[in-house]
PDB file of N, CA and C in Angstrom:
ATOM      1  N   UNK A   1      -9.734  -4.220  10.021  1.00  0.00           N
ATOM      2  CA  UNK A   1      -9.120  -4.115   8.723  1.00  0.00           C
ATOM      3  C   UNK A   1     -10.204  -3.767   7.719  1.00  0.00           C
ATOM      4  N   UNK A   2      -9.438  -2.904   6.964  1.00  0.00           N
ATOM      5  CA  UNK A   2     -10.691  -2.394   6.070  1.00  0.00           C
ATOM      6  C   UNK A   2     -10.250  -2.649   4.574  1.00  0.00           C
ATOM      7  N   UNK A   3     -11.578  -3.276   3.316  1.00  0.00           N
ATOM      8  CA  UNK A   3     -10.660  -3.976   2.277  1.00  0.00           C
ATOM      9  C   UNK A   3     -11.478  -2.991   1.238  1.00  0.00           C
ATOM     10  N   UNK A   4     -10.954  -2.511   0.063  1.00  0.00           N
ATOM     11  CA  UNK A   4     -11.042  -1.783  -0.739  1.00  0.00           C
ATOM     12  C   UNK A   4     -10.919  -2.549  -1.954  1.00  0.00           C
ATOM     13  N   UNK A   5     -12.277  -2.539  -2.976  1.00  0.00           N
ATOM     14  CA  UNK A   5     -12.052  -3.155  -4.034  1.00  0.00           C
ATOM     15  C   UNK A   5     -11.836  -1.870  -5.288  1.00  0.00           C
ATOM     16  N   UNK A   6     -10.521  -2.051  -6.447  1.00  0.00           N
ATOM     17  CA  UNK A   6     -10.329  -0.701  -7.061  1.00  0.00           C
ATOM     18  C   UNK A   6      -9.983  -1.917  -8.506  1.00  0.00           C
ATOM     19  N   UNK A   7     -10.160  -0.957  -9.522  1.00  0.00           N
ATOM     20  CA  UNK A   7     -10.060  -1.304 -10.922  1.00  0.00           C
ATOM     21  C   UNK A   7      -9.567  -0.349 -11.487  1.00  0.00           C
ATOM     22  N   UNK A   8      -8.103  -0.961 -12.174  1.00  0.00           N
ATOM     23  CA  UNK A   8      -7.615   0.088 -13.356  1.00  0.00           C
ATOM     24  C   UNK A   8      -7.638  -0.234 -14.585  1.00  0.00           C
ATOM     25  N   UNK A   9      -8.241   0.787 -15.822  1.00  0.00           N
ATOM     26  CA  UNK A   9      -8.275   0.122 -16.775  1.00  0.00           C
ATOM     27  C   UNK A   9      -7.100   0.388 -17.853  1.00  0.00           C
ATOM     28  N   UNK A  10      -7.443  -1.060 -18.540  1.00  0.00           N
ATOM     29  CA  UNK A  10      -6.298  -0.951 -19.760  1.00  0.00           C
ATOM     30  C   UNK A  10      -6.781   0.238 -20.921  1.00  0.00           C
ATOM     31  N   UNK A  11      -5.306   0.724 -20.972  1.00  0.00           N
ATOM     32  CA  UNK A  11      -5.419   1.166 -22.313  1.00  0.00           C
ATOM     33  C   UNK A  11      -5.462   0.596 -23.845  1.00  0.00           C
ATOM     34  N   UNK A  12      -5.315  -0.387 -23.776  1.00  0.00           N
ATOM     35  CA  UNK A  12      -5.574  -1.375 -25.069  1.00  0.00           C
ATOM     36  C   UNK A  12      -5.642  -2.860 -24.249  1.00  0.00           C
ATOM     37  N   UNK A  13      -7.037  -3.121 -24.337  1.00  0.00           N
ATOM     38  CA  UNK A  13      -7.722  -4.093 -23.786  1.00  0.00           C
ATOM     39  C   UNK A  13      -7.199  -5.176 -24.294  1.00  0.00           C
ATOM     40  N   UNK A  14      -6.974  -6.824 -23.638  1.00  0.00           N
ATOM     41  CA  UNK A  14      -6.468  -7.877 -24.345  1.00  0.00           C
ATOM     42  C   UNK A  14      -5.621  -8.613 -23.412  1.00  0.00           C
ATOM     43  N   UNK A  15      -5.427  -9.787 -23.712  1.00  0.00           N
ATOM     44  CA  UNK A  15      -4.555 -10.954 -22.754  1.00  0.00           C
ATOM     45  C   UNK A  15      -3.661 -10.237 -21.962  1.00  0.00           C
ATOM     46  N   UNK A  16      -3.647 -10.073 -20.693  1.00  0.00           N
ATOM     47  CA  UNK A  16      -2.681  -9.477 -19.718  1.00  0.00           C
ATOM     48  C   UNK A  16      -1.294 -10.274 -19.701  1.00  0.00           C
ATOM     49  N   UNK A  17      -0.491  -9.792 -19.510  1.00  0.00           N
ATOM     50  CA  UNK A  17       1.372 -10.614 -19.347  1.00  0.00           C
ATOM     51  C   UNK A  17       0.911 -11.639 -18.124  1.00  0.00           C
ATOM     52  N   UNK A  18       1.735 -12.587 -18.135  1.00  0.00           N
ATOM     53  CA  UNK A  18       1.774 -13.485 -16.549  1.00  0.00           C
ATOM     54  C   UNK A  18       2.221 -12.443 -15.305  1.00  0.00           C
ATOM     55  N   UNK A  19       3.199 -11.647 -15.837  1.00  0.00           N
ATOM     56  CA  UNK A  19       3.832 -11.229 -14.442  1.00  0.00           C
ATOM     57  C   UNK A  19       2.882 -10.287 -14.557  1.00  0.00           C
ATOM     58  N   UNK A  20       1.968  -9.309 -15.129  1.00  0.00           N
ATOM     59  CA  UNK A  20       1.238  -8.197 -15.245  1.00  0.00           C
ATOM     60  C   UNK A  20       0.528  -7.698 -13.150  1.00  0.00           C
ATOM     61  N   UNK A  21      -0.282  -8.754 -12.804  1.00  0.00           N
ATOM     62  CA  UNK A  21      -0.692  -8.274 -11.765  1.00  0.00           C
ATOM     63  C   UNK A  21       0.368  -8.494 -10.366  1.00  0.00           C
ATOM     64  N   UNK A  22       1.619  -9.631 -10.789  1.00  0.00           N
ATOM     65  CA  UNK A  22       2.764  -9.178  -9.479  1.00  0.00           C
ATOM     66  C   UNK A  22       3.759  -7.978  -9.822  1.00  0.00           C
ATOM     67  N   UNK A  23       3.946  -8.150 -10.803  1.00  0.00           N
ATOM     68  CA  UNK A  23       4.281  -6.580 -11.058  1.00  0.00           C
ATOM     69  C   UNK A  23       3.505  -5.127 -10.628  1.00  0.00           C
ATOM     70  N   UNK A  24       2.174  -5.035 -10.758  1.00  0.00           N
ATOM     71  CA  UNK A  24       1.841  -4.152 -10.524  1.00  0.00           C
ATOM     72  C   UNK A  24       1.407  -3.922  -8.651  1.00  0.00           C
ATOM     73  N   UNK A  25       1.313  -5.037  -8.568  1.00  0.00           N
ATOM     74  CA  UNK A  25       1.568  -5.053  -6.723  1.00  0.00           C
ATOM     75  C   UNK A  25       2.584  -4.556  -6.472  1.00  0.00           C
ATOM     76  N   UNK A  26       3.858  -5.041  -6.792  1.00  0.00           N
ATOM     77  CA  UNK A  26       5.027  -4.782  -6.374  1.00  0.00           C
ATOM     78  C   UNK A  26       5.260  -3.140  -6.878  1.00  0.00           C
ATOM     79  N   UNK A  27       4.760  -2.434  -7.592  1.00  0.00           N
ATOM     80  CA  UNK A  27       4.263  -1.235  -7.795  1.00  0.00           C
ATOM     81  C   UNK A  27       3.920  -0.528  -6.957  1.00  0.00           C
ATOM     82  N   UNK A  28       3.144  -0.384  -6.624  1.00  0.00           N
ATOM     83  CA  UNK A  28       2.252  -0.282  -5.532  1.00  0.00           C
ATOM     84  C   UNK A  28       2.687   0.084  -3.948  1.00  0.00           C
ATOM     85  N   UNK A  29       2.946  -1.519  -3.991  1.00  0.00           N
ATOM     86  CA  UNK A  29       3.746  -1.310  -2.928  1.00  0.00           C
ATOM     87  C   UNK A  29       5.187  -0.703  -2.585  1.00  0.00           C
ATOM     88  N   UNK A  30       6.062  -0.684  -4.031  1.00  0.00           N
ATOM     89  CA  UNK A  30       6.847   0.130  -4.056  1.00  0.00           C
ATOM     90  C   UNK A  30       6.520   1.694  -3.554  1.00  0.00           C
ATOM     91  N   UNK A  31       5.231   2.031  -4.156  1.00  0.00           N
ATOM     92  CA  UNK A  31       4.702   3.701  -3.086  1.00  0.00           C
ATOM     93  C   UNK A  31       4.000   3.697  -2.476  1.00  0.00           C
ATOM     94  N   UNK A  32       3.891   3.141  -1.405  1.00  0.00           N
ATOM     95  CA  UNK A  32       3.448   2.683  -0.442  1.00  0.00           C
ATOM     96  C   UNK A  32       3.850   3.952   0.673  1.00  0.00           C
ATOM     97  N   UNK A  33       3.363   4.633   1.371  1.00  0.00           N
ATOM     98  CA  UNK A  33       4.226   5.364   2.684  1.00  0.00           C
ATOM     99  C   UNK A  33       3.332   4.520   3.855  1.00  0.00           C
ATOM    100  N   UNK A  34       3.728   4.816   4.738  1.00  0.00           N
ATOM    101  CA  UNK A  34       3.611   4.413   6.430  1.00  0.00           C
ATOM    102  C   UNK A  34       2.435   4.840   6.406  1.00  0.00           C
ATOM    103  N   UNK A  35       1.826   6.335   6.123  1.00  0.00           N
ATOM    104  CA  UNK A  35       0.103   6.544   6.290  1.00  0.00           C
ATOM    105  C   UNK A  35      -0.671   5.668   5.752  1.00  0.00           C
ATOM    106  N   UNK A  36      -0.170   5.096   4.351  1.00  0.00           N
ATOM    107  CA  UNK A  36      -1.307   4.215   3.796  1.00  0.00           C
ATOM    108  C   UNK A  36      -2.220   3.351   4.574  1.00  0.00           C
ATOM    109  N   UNK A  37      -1.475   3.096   5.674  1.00  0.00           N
ATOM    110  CA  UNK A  37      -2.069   1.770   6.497  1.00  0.00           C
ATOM    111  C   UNK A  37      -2.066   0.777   5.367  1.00  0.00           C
ATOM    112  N   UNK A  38      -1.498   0.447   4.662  1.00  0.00           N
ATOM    113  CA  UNK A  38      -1.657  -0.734   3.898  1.00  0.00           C
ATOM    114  C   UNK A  38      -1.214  -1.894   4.391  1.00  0.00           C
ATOM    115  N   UNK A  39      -1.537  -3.222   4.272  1.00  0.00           N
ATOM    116  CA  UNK A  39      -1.682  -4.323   4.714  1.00  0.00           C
ATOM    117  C   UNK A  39      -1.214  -5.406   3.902  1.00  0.00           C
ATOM    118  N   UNK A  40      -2.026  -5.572   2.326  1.00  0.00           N
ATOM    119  CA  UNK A  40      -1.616  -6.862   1.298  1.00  0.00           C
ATOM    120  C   UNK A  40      -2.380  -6.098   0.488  1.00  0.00           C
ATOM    121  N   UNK A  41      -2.113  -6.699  -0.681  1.00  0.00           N
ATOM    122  CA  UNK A  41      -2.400  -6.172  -1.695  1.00  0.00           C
ATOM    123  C   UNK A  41      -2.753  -7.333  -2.765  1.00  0.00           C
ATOM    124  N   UNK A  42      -4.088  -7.939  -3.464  1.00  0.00           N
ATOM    125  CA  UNK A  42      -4.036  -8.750  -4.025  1.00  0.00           C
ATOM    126  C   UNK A  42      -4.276  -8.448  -5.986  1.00  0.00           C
ATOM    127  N   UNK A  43      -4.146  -9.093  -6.520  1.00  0.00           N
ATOM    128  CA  UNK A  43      -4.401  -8.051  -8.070  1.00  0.00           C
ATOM    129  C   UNK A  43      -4.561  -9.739  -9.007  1.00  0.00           C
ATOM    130  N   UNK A  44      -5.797  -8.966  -9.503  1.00  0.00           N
ATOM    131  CA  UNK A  44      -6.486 -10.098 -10.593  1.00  0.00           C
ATOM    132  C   UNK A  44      -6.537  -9.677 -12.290  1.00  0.00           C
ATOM    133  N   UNK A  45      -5.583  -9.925 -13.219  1.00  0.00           N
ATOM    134  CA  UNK A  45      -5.496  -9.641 -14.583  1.00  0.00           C
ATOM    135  C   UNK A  45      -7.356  -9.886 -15.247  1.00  0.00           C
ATOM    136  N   UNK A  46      -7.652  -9.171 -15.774  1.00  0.00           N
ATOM    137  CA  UNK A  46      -9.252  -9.464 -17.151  1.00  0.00           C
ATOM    138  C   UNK A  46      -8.888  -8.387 -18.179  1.00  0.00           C
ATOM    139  N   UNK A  47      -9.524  -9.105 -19.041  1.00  0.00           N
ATOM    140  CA  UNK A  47      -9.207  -8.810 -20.564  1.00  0.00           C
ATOM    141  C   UNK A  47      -8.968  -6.795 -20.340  1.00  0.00           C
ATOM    142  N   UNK A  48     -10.027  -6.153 -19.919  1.00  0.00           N
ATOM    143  CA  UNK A  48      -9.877  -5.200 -20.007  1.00  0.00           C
ATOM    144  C   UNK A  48      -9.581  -4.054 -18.907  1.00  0.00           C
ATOM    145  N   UNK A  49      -8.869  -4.737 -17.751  1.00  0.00           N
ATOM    146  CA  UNK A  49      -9.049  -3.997 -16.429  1.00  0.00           C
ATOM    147  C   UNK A  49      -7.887  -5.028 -15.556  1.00  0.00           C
ATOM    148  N   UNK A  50      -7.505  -4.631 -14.525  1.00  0.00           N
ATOM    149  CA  UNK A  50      -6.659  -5.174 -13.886  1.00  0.00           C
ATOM    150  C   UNK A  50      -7.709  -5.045 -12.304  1.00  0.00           C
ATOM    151  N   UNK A  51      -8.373  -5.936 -11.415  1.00  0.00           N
ATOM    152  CA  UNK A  51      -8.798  -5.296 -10.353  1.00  0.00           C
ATOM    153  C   UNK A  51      -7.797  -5.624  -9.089  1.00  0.00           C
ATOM    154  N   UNK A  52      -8.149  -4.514  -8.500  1.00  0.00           N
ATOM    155  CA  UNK A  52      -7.326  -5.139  -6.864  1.00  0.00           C
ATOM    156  C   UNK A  52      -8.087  -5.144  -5.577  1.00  0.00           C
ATOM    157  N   UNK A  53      -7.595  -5.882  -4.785  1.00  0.00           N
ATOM    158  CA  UNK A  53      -7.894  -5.385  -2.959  1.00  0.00           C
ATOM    159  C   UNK A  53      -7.319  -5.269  -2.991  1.00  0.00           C
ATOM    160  N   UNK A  54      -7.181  -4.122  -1.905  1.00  0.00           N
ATOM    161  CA  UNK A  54      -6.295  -3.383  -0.803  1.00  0.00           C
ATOM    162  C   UNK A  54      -6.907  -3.804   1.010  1.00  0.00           C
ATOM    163  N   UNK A  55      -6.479  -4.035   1.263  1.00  0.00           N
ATOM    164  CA  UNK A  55      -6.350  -4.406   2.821  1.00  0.00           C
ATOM    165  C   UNK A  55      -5.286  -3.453   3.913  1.00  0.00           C
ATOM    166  N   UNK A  56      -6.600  -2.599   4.226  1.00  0.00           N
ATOM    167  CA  UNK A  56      -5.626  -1.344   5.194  1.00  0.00           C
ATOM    168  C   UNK A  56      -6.091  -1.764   6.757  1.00  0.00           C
ATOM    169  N   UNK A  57      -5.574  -1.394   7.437  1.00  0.00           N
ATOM    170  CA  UNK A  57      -5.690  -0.967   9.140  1.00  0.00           C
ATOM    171  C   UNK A  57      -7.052   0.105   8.863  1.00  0.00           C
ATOM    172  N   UNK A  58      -7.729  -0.571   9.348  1.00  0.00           N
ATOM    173  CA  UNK A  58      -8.835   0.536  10.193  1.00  0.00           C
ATOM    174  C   UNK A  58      -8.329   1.896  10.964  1.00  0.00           C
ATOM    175  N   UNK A  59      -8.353   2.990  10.673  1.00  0.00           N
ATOM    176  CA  UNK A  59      -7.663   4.020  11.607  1.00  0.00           C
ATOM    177  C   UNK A  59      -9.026   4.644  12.541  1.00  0.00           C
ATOM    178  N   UNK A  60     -10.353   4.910  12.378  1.00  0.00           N
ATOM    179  CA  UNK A  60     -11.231   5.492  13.088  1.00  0.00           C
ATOM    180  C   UNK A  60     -12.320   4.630  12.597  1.00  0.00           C
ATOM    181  N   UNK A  61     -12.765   3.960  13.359  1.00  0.00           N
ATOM    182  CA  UNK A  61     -13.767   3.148  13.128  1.00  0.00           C
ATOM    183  C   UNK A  61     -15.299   4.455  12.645  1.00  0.00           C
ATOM    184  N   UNK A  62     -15.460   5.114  13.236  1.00  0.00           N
ATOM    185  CA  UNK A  62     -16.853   5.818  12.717  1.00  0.00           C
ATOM    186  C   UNK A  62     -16.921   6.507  11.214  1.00  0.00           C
ATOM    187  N   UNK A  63     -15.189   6.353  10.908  1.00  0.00           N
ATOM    188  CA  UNK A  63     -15.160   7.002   9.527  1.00  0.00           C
ATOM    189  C   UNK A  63     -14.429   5.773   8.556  1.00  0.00           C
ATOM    190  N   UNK A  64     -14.585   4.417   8.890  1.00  0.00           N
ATOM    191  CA  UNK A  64     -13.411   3.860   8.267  1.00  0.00           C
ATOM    192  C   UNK A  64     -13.681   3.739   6.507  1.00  0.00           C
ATOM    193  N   UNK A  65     -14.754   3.590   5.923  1.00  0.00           N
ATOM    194  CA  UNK A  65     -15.502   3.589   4.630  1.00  0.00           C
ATOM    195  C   UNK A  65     -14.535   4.879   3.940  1.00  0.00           C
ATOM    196  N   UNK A  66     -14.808   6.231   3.984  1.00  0.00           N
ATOM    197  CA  UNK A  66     -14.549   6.911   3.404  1.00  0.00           C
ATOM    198  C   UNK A  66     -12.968   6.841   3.301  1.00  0.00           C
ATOM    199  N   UNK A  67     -12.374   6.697   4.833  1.00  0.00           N
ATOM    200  CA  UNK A  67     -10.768   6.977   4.906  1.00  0.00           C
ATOM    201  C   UNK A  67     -10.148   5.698   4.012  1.00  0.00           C
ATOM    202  N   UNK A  68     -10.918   4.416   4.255  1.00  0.00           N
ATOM    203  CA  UNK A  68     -10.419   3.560   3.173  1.00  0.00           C
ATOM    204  C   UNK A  68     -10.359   3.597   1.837  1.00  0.00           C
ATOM    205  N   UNK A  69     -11.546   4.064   1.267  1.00  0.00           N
ATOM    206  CA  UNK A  69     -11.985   4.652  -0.372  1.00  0.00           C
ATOM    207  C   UNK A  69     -10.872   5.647  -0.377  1.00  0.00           C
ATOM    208  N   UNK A  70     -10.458   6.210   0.188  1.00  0.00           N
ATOM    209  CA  UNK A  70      -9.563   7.634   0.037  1.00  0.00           C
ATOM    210  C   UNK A  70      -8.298   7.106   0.174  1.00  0.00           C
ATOM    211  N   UNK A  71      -7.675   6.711   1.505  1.00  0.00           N
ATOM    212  CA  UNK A  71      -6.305   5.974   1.346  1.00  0.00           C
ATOM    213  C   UNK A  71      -5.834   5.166   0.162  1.00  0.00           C
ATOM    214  N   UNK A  72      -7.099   4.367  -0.498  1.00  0.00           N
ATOM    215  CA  UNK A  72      -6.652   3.564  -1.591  1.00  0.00           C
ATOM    216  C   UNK A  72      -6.291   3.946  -2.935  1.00  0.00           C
ATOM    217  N   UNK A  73      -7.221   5.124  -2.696  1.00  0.00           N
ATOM    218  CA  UNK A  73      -7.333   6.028  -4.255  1.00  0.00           C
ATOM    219  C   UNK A  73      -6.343   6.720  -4.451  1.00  0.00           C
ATOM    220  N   UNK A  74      -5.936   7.272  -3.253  1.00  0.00           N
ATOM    221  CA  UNK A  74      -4.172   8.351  -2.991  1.00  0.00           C
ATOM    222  C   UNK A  74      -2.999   7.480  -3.379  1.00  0.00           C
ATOM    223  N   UNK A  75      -3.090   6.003  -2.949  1.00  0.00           N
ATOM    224  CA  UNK A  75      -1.976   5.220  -3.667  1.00  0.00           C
ATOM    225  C   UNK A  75      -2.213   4.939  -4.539  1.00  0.00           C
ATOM    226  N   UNK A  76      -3.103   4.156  -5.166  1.00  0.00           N
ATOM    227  CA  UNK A  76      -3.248   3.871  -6.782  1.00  0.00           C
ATOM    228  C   UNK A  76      -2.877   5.258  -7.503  1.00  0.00           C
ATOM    229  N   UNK A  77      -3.337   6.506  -7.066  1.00  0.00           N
ATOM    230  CA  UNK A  77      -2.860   7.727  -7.724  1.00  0.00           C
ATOM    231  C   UNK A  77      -1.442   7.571  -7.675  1.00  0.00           C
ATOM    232  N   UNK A  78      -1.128   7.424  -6.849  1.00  0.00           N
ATOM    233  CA  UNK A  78       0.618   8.026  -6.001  1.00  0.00           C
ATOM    234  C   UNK A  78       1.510   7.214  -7.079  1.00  0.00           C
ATOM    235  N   UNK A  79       0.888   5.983  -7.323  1.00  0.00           N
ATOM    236  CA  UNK A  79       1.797   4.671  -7.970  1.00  0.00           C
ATOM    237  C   UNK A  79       1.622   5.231  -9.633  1.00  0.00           C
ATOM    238  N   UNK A  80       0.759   5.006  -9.923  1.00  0.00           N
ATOM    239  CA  UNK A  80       0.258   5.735 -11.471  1.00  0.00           C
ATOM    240  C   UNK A  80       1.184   6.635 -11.752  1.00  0.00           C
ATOM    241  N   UNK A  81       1.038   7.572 -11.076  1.00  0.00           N
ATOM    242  CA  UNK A  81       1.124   8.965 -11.716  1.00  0.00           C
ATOM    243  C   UNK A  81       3.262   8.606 -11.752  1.00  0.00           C
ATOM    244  N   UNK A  82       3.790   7.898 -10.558  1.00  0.00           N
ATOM    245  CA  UNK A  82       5.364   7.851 -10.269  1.00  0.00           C
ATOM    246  C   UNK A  82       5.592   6.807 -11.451  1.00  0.00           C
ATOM    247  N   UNK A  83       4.971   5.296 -11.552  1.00  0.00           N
ATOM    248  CA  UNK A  83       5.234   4.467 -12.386  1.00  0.00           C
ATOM    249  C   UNK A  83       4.926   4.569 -14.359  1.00  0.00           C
ATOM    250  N   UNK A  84       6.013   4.923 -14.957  1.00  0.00           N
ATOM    251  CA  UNK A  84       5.529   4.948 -16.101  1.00  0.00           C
ATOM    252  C   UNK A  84       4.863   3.608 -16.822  1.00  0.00           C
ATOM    253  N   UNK A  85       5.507   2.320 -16.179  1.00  0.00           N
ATOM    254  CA  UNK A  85       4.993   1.066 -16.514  1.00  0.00           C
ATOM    255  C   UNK A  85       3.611   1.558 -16.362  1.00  0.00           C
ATOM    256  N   UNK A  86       3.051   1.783 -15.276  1.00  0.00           N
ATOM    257  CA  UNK A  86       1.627   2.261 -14.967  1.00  0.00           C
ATOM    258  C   UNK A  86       0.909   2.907 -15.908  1.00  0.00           C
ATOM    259  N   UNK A  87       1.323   3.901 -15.815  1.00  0.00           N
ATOM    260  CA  UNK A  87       1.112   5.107 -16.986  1.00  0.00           C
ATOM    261  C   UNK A  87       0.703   4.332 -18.293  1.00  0.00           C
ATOM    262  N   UNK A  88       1.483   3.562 -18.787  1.00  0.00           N
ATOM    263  CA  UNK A  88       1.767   3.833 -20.025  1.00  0.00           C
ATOM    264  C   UNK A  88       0.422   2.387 -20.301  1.00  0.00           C
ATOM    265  N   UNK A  89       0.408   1.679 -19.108  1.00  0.00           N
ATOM    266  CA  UNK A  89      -0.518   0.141 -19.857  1.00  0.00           C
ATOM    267  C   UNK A  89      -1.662   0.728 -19.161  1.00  0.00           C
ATOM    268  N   UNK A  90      -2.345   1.406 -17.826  1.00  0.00           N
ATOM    269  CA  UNK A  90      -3.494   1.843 -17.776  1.00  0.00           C
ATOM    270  C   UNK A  90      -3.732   3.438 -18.041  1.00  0.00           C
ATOM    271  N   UNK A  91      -4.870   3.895 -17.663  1.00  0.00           N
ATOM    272  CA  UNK A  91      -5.690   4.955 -17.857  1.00  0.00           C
ATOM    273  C   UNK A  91      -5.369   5.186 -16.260  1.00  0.00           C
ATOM    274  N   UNK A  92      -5.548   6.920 -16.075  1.00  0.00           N
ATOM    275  CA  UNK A  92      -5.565   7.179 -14.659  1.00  0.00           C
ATOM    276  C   UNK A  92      -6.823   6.816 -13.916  1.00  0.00           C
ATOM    277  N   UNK A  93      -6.373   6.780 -12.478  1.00  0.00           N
ATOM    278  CA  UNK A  93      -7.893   6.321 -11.864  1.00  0.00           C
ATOM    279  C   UNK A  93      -8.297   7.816 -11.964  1.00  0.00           C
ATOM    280  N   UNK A  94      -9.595   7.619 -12.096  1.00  0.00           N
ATOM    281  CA  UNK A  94     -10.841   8.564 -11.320  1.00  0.00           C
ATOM    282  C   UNK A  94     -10.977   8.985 -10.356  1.00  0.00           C
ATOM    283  N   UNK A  95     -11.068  10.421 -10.159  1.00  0.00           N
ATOM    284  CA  UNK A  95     -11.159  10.843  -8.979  1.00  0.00           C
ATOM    285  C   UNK A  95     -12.311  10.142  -8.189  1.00  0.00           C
ATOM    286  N   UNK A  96     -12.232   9.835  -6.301  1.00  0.00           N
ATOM    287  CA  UNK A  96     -12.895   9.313  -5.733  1.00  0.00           C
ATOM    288  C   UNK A  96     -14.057  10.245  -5.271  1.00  0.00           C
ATOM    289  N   UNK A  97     -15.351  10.466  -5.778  1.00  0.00           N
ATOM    290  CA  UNK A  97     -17.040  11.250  -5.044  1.00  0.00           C
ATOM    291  C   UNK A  97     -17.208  10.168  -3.739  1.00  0.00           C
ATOM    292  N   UNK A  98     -17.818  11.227  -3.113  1.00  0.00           N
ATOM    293  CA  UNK A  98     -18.257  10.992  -2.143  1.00  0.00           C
ATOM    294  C   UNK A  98     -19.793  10.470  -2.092  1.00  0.00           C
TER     295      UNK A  98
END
């Protein structure tokens, strides 16, 4: 299992909602497809950023680093870009360098 730490930031920084980070799991996992290999998903509210793990299936062990950084970044994209809730309280992620 391979765990991916990712941060999205707020667009107006400040006390996060209670439901803010099960909501945005449930996000998430709402676009979720079968490739993701996704696993759990955990999400921690701070003043100016929301962070998460992601917990995927290992698919090729000699490449699992990159395919994980990449699987994670394609859903946080995938969810963003579909969820306007998303949209509208963070900033898009950053494309992932190698």
């Amino acid at each position: 299992m391979d765990l991916v730490h990712a941060s999205l930031r707020r667009r107006e920084p400040g006390p996060a909602s209670p439901d803010e980070a099960h909501e945005t799991v449930g996000i998430l996992w709402a676009h979720a497809l079968p490739g993701d290999a996704l696993q759990h998903i955990t999400a921690r509210s701070e003043t100016d950023r929301l962070d998460l793990l992601l917990y995927l299936r290992t698919r090729d062990p000699a490449d699992a680093r990159p395919a994980a950084v990449h699987a994670a970044h394609t859903l946080i994209r995938r969810g963003h870009q579909a969820s306007p809730v998303l949209a509208r309280r963070y900033f898009a992620p950053e494309p992932v360098t190698d």
